[in-house]
Structure formats: C-alpha cells, structure tokens
C-alpha atoms as a PDB file:
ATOM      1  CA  UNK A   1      95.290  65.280 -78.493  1.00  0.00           C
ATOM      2  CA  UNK A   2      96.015  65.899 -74.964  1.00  0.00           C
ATOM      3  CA  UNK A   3      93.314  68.886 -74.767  1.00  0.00           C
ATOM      4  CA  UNK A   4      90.605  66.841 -76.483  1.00  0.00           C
ATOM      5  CA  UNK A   5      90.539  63.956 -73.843  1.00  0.00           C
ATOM      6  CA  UNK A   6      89.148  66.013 -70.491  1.00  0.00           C
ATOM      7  CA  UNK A   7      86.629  67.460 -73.112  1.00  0.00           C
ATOM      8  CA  UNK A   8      85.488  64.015 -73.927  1.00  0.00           C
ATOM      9  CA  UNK A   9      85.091  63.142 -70.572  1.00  0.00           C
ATOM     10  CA  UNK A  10      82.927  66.393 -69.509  1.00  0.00           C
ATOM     11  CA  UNK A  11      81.099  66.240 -72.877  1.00  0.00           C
ATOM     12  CA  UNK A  12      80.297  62.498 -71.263  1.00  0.00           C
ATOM     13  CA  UNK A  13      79.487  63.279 -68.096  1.00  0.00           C
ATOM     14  CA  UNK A  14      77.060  65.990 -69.426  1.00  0.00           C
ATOM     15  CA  UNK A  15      75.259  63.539 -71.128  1.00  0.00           C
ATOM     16  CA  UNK A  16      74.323  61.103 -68.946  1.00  0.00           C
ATOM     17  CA  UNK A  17      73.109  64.105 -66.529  1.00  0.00           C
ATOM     18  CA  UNK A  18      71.242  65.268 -69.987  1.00  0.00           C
ATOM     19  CA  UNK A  19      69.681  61.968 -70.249  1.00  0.00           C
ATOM     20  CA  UNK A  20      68.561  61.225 -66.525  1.00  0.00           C
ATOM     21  CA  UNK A  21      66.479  64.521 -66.632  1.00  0.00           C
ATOM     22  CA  UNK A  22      64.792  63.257 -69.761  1.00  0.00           C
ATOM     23  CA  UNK A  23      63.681  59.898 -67.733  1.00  0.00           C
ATOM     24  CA  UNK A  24      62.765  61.890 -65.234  1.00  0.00           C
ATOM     25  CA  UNK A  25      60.661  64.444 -67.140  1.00  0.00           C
ATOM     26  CA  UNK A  26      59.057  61.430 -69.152  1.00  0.00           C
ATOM     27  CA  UNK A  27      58.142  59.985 -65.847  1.00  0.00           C
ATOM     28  CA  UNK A  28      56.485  62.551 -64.142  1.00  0.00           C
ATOM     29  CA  UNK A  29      59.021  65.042 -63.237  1.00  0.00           C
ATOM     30  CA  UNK A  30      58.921  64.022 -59.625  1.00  0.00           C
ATOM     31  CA  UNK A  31      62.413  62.208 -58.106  1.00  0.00           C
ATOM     32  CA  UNK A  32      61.723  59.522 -56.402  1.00  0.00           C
ATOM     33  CA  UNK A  33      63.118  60.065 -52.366  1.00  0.00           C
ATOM     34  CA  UNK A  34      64.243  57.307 -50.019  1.00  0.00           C
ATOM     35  CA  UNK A  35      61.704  54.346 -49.227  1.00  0.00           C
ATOM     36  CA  UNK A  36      59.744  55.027 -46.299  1.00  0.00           C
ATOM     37  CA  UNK A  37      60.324  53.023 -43.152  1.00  0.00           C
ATOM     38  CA  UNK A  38      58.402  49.779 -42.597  1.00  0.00           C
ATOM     39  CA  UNK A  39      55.708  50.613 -39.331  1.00  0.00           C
ATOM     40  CA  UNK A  40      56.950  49.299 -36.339  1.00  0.00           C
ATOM     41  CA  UNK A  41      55.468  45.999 -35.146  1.00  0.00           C
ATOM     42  CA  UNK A  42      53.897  45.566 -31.575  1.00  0.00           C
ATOM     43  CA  UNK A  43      55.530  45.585 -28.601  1.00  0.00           C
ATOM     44  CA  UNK A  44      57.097  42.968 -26.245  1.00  0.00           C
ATOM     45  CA  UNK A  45      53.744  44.263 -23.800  1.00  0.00           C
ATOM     46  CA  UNK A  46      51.415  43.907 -26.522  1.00  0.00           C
ATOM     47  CA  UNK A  47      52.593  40.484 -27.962  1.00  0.00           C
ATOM     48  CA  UNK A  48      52.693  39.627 -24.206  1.00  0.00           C
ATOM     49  CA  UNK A  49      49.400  40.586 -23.163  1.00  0.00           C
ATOM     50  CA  UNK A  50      47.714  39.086 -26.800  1.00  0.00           C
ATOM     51  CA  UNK A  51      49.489  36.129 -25.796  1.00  0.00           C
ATOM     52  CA  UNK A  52      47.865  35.768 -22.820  1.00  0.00           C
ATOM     53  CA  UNK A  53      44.539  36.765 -24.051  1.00  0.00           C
ATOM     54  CA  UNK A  54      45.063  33.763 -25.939  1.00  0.00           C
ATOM     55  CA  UNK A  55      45.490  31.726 -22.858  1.00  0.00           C
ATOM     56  CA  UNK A  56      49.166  31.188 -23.895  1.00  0.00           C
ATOM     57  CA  UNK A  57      50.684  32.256 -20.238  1.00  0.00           C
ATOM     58  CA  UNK A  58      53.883  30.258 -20.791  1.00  0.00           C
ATOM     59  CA  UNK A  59      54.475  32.291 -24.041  1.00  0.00           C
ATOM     60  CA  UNK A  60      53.521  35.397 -22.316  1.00  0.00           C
ATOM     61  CA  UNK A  61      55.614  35.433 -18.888  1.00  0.00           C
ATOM     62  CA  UNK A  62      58.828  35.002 -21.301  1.00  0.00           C
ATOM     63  CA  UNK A  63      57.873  38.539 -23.456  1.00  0.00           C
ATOM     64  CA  UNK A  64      57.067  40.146 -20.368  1.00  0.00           C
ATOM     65  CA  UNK A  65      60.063  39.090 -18.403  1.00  0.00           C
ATOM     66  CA  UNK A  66      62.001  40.220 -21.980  1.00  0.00           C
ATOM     67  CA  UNK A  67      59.780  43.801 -21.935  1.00  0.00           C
ATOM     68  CA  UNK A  68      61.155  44.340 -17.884  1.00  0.00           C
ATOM     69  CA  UNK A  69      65.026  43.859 -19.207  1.00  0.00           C
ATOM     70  CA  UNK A  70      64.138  47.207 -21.261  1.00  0.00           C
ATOM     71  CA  UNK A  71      61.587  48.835 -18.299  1.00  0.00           C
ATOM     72  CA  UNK A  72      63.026  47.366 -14.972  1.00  0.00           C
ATOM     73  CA  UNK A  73      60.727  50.193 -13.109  1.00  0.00           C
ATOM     74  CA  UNK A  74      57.315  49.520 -14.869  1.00  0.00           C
ATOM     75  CA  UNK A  75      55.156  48.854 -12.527  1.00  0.00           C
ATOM     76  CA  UNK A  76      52.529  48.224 -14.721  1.00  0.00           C
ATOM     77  CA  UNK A  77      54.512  45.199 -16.114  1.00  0.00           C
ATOM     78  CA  UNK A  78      55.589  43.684 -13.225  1.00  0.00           C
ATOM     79  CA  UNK A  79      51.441  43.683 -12.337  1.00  0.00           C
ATOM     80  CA  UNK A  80      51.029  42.046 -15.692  1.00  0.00           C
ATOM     81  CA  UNK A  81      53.989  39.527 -15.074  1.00  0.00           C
ATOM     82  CA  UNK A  82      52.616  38.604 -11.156  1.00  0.00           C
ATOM     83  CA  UNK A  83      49.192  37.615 -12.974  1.00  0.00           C
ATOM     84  CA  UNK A  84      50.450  35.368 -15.870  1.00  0.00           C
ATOM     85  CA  UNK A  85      53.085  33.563 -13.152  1.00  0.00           C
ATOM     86  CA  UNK A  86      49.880  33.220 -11.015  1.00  0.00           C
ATOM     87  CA  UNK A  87      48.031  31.847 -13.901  1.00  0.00           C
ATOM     88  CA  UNK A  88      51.327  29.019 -14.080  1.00  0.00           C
ATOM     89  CA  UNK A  89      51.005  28.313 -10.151  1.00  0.00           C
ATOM     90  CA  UNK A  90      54.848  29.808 -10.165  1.00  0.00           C
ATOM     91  CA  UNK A  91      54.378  31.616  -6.188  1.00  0.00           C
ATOM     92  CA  UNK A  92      57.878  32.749  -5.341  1.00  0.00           C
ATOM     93  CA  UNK A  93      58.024  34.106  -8.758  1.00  0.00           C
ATOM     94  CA  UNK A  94      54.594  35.992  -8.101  1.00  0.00           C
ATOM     95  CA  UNK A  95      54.745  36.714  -4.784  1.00  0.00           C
ATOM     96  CA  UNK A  96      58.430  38.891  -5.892  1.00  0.00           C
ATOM     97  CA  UNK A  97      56.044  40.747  -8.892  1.00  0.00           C
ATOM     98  CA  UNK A  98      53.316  41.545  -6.676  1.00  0.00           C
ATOM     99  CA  UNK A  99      55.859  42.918  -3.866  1.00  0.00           C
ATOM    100  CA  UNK A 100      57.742  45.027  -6.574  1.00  0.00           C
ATOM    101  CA  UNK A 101      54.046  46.712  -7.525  1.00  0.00           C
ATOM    102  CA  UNK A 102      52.730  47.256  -4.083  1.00  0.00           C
ATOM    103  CA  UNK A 103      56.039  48.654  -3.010  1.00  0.00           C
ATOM    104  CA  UNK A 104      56.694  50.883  -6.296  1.00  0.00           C
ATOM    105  CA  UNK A 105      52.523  51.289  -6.890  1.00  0.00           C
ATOM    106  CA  UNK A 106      50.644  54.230  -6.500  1.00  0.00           C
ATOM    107  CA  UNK A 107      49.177  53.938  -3.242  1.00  0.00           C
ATOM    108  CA  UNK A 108      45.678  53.925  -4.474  1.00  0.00           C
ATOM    109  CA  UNK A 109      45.720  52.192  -7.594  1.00  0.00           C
ATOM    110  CA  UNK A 110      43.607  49.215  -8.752  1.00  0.00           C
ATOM    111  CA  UNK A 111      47.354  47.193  -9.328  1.00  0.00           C
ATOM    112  CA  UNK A 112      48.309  48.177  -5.886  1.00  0.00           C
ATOM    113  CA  UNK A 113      45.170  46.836  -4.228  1.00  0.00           C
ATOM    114  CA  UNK A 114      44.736  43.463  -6.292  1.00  0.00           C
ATOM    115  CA  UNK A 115      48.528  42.620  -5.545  1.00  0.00           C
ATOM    116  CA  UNK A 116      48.288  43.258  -1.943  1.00  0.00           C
ATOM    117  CA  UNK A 117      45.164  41.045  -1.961  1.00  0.00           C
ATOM    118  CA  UNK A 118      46.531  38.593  -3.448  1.00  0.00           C
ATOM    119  CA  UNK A 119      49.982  38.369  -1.447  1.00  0.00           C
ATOM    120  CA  UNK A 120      47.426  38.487   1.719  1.00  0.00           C
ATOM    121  CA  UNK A 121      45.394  35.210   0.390  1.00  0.00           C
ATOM    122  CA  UNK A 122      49.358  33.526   0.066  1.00  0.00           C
ATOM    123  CA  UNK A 123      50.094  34.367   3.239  1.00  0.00           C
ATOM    124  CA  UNK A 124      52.575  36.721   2.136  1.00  0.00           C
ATOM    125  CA  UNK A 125      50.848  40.047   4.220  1.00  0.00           C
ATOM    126  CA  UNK A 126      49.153  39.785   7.233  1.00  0.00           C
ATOM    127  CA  UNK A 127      45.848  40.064   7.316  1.00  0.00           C
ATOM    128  CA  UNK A 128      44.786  44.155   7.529  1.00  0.00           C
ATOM    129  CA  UNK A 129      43.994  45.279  10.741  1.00  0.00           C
ATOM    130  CA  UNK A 130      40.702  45.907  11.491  1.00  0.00           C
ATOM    131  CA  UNK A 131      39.242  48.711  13.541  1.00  0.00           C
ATOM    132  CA  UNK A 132      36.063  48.998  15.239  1.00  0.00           C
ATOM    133  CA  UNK A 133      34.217  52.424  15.778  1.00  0.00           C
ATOM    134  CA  UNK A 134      35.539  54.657  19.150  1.00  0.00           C
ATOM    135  CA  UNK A 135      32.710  54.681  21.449  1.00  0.00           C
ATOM    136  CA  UNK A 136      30.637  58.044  21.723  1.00  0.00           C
ATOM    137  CA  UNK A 137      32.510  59.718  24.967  1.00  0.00           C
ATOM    138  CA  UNK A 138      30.634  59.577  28.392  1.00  0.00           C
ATOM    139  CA  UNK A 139      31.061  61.694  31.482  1.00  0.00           C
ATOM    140  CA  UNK A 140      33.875  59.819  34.032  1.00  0.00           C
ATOM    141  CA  UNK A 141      34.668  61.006  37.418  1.00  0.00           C
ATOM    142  CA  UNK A 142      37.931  61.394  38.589  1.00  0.00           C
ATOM    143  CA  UNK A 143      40.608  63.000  37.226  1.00  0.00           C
ATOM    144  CA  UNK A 144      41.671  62.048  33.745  1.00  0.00           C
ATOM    145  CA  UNK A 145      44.347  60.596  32.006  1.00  0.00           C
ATOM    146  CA  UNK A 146      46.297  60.035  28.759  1.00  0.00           C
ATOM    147  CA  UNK A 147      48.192  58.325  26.747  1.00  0.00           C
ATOM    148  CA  UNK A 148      50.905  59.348  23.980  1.00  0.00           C
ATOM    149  CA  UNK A 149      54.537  58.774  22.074  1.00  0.00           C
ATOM    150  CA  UNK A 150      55.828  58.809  18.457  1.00  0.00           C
ATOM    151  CA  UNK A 151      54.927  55.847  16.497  1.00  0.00           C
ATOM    152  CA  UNK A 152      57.918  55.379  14.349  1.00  0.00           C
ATOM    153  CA  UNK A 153      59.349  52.146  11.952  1.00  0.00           C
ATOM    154  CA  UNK A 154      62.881  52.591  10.609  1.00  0.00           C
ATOM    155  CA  UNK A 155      63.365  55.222   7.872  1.00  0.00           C
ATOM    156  CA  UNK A 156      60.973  56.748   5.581  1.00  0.00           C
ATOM    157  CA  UNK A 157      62.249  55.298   2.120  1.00  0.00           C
ATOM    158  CA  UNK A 158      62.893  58.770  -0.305  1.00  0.00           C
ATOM    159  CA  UNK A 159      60.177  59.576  -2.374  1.00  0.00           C
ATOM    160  CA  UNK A 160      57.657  56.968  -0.944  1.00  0.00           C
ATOM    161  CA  UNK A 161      54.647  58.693   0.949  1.00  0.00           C
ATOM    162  CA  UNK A 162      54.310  58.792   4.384  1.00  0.00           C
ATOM    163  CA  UNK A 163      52.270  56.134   5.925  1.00  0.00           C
ATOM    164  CA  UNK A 164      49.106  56.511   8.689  1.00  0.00           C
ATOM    165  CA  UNK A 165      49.172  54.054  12.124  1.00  0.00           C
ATOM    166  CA  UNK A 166      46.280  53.774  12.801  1.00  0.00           C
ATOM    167  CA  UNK A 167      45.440  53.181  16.498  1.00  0.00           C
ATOM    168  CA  UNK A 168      42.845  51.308  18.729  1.00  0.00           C
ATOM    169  CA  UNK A 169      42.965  51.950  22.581  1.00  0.00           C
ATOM    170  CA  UNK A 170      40.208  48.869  24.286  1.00  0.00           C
ATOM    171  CA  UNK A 171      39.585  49.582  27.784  1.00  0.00           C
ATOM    172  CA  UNK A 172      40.080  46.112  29.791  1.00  0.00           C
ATOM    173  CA  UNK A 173      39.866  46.401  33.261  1.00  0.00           C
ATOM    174  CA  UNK A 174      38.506  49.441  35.624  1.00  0.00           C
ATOM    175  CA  UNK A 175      36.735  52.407  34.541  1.00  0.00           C
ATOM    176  CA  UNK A 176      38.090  52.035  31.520  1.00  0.00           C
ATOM    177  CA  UNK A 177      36.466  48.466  30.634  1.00  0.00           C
ATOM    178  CA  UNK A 178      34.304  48.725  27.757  1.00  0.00           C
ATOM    179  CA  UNK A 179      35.497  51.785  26.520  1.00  0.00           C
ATOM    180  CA  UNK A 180      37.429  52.513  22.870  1.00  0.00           C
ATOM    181  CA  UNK A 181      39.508  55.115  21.545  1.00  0.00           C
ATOM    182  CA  UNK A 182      40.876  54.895  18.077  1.00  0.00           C
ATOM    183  CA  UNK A 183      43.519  57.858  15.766  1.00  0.00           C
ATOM    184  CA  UNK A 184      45.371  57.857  13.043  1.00  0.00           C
ATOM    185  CA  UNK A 185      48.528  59.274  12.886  1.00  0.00           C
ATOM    186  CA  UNK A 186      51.185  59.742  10.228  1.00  0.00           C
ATOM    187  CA  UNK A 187      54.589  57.648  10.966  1.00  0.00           C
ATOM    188  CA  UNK A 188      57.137  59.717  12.406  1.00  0.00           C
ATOM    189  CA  UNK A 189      54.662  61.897  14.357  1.00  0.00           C
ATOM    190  CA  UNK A 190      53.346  62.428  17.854  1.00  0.00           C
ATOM    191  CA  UNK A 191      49.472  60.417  18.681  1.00  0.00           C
ATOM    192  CA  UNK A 192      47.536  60.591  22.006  1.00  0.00           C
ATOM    193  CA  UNK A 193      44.717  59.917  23.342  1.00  0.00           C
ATOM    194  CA  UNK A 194      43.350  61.940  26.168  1.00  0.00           C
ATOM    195  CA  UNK A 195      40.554  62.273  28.501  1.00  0.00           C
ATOM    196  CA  UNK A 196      40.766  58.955  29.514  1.00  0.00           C
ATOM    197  CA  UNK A 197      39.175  57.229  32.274  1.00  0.00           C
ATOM    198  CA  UNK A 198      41.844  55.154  34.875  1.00  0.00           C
ATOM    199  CA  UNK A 199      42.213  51.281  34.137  1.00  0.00           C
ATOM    200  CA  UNK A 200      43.719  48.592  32.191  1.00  0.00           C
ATOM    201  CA  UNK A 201      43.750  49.136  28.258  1.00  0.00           C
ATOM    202  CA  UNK A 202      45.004  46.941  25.414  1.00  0.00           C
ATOM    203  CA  UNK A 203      46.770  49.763  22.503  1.00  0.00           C
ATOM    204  CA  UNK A 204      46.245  47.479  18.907  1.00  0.00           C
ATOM    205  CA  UNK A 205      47.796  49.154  16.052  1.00  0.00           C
ATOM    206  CA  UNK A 206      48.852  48.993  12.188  1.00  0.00           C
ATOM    207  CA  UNK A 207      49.781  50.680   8.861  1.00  0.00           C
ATOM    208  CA  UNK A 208      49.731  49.138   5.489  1.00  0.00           C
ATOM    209  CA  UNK A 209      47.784  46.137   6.354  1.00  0.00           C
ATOM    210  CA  UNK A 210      49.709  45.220   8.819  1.00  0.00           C
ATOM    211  CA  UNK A 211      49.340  44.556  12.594  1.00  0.00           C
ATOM    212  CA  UNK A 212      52.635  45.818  14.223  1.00  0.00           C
ATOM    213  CA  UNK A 213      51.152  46.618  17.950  1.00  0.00           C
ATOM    214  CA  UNK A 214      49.660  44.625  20.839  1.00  0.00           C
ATOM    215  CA  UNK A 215      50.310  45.653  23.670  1.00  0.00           C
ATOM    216  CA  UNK A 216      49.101  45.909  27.564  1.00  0.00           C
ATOM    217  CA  UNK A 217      49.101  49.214  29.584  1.00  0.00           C
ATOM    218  CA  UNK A 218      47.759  50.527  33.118  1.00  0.00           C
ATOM    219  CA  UNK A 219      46.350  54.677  33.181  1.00  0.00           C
ATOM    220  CA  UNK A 220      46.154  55.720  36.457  1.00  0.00           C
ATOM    221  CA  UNK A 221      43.749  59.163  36.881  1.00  0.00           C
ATOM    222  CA  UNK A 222      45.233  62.556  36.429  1.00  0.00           C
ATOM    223  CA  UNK A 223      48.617  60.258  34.706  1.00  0.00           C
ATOM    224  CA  UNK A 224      50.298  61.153  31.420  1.00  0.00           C
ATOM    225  CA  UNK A 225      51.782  57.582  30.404  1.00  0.00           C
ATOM    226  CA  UNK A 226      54.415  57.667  27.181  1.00  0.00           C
ATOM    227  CA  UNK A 227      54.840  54.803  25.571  1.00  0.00           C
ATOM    228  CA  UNK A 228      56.240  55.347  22.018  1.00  0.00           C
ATOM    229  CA  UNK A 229      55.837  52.766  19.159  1.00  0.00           C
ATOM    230  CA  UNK A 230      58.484  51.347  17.092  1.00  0.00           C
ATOM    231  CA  UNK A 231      59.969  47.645  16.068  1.00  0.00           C
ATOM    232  CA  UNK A 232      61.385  47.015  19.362  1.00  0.00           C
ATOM    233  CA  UNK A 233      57.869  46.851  21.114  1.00  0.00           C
ATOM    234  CA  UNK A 234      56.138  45.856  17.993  1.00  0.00           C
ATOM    235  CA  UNK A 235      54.250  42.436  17.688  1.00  0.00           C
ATOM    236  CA  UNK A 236      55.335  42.443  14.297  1.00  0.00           C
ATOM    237  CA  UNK A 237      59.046  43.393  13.924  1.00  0.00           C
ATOM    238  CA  UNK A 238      60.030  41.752  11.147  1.00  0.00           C
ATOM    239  CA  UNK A 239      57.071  43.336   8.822  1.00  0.00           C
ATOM    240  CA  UNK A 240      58.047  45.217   5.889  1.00  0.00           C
ATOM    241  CA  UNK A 241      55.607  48.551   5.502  1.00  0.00           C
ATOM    242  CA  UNK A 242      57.434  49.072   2.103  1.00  0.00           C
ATOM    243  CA  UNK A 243      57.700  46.309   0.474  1.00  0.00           C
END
C-alpha cells in the first residue's frame, strides 16, 4: 500500500503534463510567451513642449523644470525652460535659464545666440562692443611706436573654449588723431599694435559681448609702451565672460 501511493502521484503528475500538450496541440502548437511590454509614453520634453504648443506655458514650465531634475546639464532644456518662463513674464527665473545656456552652449549655436540676445534686451549683458574698420595705413614721419601686454580675465574655466579680445586703438590727439588700429587676440595671450604714429590714443576693448576696456594712453615716437589688460584696469570688472 505504501509502494502504490508515490505511483499515484507520478501517474498524476504525468497526466496533467499529458493533457496540457493536448491543449496546446489543439490550439496551434505554439506556447504562448510573456506579454509584450506596453510602448513607452512621451517624454517629460515632449509633453512639455506639446504643452506649450498648446499655449499652456504654466503647464509646460512645471514638466520641463520636472525633465531638468533627470538632465540637470541639458542645455537644450534649460533653452526651452528660459522661453516658456519668458512667455509667463517670470525674469529672474529666465534670466538664470538663459545664463545656464549661454554659459554651457555651444558657442555658435542658434540657443546660444537667442539667449544672449535676449539677456542683452533685459539688461542682463552689456550691449556687444562694436568695432569700426582700422584705417588703411599711411606713411608717418618720425620714428614709430607701439603698444602691447597680455590681455587676461581670471581663469580659463576647464573645458570652455578660449575666448578672442578684440581690440580698438582711436588715435586722439597728435599724429595719431584720426587714426585706428583694431586685433583680436585670444585671452591669455600677448596683442600689439605697432608702427604707430606718436600721440594720444583711447585702447576700447571686449570679448563675449562685453565692453571690459576704456582706457587713455600717450605713445611717444620710437616708445614701446606695455600696458597689459585684466579686471584691475578694466571698465567692466565685475562682468562675467562665462556666464
């Protein structure tokens, strides 16, 4: 009696595996495998931006604030976030995404260019410097002159590309009235102008957008004068080149 009871229980167990593979067969002969995966839904960005397609901006600066918890270094939202808080009249708020873009942007990029533009309508930016064309050179008598120095501004931040001064020398006073020089010159590195006839000059100059240099300075013929650029001379001291 004892033997008879395990065979029971195989002779069991063999038949409901007996009768499984006769469902099976009468259905097809194919086992069904695990249910697929429902497709993911849109993302915080798209619900975001069809949200403010819509015209719902209120809706939409919440998802993309939620998207940046997940993507703190997306430039591409915090452009999309500056523009729905400007939308809402929220300034600080859009001044501090349009900073984060044209400090972490590509250079050259579309984002980069509307953010700065708009920061420099808020009064956020100065207003870029503008440079007129160096005159065509002329014969001077006399021995000439020149001037030069580094044009530096605190430390280049890692990984950020090195930014171009660009410089206007404007003859005032002398031989030199009348008379413009301009270069461009990466931060860090040595400019100078040369050839220069003797007088008073007024040295403008800028990088980013930004006017950081106004200053007054005699040549005297056959002189070398050396006047390097940094915040303690600048106009501008305060101005952040990477913002």
């Amino acid at each position: 009696m004892a033997t008879s009871r395990p065979l029971m229980v195989v002779a069991s167990a063999v038949g409901v595996a007996l009768l499984v593979l006769i469902v099976v067969l009468r259905g097809g002969g194919v086992v069904p495998g695990p249910p697929r995966p429902e497709p993911a839904g849109p993302s915080l960005a798209e619900q975001a931006a069809a949200l403010a397609a819509r015209g719902d901006d209120e809706g939409a600066w919440g998802l993309y604030h939620q998207a940046l918890q997940a993507a703190p270094e997306d430039v591409s939202l915090w452009y999309a976030l500056g523009v729905t808080l400007s939308r809402l009249d929220r300034r600080p708020e859009t001044a501090e995404a349009f900073q984060y873009v044209v400090r972490r942007g590509r250079a050259d990029s579309e984002e980069v260019r509307l953010a700065r533009g708009w920061l420099v309508s808020a009064g956020v930016l100065a207003e870029p410097v503008a440079f007129t064309p160096a005159a065509e050179p002329v014969e001077v008598t006399g021995d000439k002159a020149a001037v030069q120095g580094r044009a530096t501004w605190g430390e280049l931040e890692p990984g950020r590309p090195v930014l171009k001064v660009q410089l206007l020398l404007e003859g005032l006073e002398g031989a030199a009235q009348g008379r413009r020089f301009a270069t461009r010159v990466p931060l860090g590195q040595t400019y100078r102008f040369e050839r220069l006839p003797a007088g008073i000059y007024r040295l403008i100059g800028g990088a980013a957008g930004q006017r950081l240099w106004d200053l007054t300075l005699a040549v005297d013929d056959g002189k070398a004068v050396v006047l390097d650029l940094s915040p303690d001379n600048s106009s501008n001291p305060t101005a952040a080149l990477y913002l």
